[in-house]
C-alpha atoms as a PDB file:
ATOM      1  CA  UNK A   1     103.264  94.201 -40.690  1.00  0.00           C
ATOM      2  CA  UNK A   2     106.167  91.477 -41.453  1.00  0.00           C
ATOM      3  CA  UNK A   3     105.201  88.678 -38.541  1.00  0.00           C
ATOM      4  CA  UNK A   4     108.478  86.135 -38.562  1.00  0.00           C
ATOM      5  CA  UNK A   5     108.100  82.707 -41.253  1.00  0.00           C
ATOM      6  CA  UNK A   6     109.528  79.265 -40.629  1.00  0.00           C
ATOM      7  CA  UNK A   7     112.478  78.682 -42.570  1.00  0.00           C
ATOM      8  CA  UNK A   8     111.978  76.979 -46.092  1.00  0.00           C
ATOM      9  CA  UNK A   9     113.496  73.628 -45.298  1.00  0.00           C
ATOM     10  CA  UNK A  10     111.466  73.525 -42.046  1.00  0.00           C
ATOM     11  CA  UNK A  11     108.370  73.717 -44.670  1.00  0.00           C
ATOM     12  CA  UNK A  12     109.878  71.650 -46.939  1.00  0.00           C
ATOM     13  CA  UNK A  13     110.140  68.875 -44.333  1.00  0.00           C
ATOM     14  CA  UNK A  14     106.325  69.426 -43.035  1.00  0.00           C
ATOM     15  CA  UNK A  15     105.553  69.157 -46.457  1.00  0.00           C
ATOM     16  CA  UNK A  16     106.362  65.238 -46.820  1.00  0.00           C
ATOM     17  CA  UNK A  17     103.738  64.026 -44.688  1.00  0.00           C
ATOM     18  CA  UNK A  18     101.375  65.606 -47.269  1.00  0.00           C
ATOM     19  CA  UNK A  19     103.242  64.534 -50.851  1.00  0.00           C
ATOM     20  CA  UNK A  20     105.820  67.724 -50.914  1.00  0.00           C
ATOM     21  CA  UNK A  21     102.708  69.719 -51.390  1.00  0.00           C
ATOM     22  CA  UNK A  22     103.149  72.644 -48.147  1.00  0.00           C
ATOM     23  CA  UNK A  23      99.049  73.873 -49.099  1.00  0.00           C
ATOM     24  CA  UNK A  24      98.655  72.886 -45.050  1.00  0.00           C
ATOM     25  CA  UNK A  25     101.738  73.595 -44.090  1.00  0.00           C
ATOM     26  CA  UNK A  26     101.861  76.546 -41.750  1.00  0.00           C
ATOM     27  CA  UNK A  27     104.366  79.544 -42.651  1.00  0.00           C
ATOM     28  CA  UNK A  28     104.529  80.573 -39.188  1.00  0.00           C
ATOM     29  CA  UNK A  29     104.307  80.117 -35.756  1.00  0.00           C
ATOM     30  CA  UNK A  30     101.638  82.480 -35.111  1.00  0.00           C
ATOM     31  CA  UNK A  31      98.892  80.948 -34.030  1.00  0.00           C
ATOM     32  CA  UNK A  32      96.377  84.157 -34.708  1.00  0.00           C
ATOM     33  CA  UNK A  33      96.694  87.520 -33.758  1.00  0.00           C
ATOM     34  CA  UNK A  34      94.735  91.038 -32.732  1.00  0.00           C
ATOM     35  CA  UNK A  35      95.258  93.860 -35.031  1.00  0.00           C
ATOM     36  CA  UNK A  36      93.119  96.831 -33.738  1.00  0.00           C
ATOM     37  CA  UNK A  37      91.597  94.888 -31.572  1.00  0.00           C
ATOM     38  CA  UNK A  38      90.292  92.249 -34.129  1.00  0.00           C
ATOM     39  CA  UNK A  39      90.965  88.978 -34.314  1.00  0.00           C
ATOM     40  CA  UNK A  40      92.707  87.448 -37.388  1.00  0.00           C
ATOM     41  CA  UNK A  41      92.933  83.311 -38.006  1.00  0.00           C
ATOM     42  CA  UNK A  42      94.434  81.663 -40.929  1.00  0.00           C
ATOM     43  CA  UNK A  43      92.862  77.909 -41.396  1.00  0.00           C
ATOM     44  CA  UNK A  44      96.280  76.304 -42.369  1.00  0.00           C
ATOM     45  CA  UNK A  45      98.432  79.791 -40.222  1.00  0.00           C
ATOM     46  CA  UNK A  46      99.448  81.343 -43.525  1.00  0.00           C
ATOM     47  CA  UNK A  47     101.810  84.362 -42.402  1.00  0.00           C
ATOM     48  CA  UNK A  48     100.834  85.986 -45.876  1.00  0.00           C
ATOM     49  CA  UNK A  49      96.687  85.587 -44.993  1.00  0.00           C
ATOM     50  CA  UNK A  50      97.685  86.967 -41.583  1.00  0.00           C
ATOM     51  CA  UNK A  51      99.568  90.112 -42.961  1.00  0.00           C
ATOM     52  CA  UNK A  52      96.628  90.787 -45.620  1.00  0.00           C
ATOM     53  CA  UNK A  53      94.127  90.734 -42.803  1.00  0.00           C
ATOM     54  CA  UNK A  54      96.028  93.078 -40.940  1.00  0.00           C
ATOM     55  CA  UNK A  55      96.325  95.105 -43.778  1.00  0.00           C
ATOM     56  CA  UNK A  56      92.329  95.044 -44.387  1.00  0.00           C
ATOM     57  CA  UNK A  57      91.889  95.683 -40.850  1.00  0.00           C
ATOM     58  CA  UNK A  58      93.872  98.817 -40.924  1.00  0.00           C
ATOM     59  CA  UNK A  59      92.006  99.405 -44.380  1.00  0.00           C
ATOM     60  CA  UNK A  60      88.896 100.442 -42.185  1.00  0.00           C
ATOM     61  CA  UNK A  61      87.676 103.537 -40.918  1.00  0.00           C
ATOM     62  CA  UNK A  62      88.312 103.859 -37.267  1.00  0.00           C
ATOM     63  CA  UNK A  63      85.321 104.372 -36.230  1.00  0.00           C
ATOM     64  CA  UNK A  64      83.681 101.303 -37.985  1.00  0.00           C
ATOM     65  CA  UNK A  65      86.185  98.739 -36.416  1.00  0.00           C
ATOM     66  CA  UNK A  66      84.763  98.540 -33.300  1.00  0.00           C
ATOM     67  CA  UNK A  67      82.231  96.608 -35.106  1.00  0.00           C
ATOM     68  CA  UNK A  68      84.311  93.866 -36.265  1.00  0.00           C
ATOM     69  CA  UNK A  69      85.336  91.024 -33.474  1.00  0.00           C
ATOM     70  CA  UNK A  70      87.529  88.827 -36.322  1.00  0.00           C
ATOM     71  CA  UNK A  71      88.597  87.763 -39.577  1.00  0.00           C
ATOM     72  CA  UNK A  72      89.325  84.270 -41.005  1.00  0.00           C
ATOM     73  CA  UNK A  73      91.103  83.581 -44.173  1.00  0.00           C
ATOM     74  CA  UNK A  74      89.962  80.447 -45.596  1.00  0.00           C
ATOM     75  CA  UNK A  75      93.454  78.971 -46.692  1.00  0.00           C
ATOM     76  CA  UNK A  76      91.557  76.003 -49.215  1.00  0.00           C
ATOM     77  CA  UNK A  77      89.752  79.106 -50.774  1.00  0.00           C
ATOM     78  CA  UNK A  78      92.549  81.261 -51.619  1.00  0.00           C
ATOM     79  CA  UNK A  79      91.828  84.807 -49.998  1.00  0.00           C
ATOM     80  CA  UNK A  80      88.552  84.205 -49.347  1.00  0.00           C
ATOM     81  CA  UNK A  81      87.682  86.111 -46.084  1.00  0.00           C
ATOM     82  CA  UNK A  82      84.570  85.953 -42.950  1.00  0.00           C
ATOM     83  CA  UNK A  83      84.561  88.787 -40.974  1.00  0.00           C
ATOM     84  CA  UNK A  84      82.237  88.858 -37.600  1.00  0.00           C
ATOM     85  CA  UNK A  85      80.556  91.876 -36.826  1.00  0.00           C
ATOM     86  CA  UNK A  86      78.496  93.051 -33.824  1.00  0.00           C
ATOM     87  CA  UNK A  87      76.057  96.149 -33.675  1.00  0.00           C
ATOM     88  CA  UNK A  88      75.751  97.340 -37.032  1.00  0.00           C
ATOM     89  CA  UNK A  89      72.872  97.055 -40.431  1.00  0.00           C
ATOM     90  CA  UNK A  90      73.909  95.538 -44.110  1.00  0.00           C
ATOM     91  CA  UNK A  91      74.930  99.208 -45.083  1.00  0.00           C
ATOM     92  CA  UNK A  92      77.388  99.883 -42.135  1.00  0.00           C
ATOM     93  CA  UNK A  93      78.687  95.766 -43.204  1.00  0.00           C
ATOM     94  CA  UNK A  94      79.092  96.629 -46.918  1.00  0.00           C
ATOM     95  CA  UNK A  95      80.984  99.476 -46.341  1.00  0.00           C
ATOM     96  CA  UNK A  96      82.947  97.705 -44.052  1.00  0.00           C
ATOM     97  CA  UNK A  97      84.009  94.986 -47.054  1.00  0.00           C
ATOM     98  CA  UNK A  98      84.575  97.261 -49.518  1.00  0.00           C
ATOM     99  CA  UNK A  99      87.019  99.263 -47.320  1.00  0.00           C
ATOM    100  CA  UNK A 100      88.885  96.453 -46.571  1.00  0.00           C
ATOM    101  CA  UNK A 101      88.679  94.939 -50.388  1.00  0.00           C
ATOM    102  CA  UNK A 102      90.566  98.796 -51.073  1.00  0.00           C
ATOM    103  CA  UNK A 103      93.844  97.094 -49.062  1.00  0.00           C
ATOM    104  CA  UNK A 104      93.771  94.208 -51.019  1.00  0.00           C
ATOM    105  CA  UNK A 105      95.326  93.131 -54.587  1.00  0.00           C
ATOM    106  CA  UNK A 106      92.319  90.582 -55.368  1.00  0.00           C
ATOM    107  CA  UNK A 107      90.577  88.019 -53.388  1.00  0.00           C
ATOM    108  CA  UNK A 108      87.810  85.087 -53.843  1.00  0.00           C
ATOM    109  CA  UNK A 109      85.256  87.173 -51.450  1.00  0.00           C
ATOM    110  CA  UNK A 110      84.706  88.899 -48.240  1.00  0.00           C
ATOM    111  CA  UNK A 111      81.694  87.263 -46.726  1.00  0.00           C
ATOM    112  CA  UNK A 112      80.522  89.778 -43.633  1.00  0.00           C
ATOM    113  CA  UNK A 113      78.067  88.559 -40.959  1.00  0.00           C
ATOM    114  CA  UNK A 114      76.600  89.159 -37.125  1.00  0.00           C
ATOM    115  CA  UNK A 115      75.661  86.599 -35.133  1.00  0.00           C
ATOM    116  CA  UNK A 116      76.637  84.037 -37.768  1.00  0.00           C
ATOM    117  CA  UNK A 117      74.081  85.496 -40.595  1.00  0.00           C
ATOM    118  CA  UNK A 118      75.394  86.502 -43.555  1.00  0.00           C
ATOM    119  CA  UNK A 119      74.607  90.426 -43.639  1.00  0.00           C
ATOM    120  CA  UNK A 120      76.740  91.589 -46.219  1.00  0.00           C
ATOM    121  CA  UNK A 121      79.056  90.464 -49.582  1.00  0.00           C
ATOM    122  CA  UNK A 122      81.838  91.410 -51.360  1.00  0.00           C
ATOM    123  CA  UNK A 123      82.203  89.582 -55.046  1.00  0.00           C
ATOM    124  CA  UNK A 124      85.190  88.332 -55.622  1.00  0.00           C
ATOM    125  CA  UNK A 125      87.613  90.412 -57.166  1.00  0.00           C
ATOM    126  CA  UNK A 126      91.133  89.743 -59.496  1.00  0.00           C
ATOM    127  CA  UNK A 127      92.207  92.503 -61.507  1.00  0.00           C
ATOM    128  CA  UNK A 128      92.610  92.308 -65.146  1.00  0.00           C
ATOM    129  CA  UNK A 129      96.549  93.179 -64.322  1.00  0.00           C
ATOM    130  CA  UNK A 130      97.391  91.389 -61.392  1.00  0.00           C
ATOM    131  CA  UNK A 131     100.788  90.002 -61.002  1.00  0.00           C
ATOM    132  CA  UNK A 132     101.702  86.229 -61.207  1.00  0.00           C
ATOM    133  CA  UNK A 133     101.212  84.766 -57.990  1.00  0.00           C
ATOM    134  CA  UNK A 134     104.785  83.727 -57.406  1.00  0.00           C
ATOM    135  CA  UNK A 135     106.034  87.209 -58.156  1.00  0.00           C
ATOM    136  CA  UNK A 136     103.460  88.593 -55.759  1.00  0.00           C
ATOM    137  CA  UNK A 137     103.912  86.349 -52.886  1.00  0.00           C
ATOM    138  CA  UNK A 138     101.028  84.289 -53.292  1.00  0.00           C
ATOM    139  CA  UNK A 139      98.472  87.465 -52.780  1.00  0.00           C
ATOM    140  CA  UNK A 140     100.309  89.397 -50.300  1.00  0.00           C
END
């Protein structure tokens, strides 16, 4: 999934108001999004957070994503991920993470819980060969 970016100057000019850093500067419009009928939210609307979550989403068995109601990418962590669950144990949860760590290329932890209780972990995880983060897109 490609979801449409804001130009570079347009990010380039947000980026003044916070010292030509763009960190909190969204990449796109998109508000949020449903990708099998989850919800995905980026804190500062990264288009590259949203397209990984929709990639993790799809990640997961079919029959498991029923239980999952969203996903938020922390954008100050660095993919670092919360996904809400409904109607399912720690096992059902952990498998759930580690499917959707499988559709990533590294993150800084999938933290699953129901009801706002942590249930379920995933360790961060940065292979010993992953790219430079400017060739890679910033973890796309």
């Amino acid at each position: 999934m490609k979801l449409p970016r804001h130009e570079e100057e347009v990010i380039k000019a947000a980026a003044r108001a916070y010292r030509g850093d763009d960190e909190k500067v969204p990449t796109t419009a998109i508000r949020g999004l449903k990708v099998e009928g989850v919800g995905l939210s980026s804190r500062y609307n990264k288009a590259r957070e949203l397209e990984a979550m929709a990639r993790m989403v799809k990640a997961v068995e079919p029959h498991l994503r029923p239980h999952m109601t969203s996903v938020f990418c922390d954008s100050k962590g660095g993919a670092c991920y919360s996904v809400e669950l409904e109607g399912c144990d720690e096992h059902v949860a952990a498998v759930i993470g580690r499917q959707m760590e499988y559709a990533t290329t590294g993150h800084n932890g999938i933290y699953l819980t129901s009801g706002g209780v942590a249930i379920a972990a995933v360790d961060p995880y940065w292979p010993d060969d992953f790219p430079d983060t400017e060739e890679q897109g910033k973890f796309e």
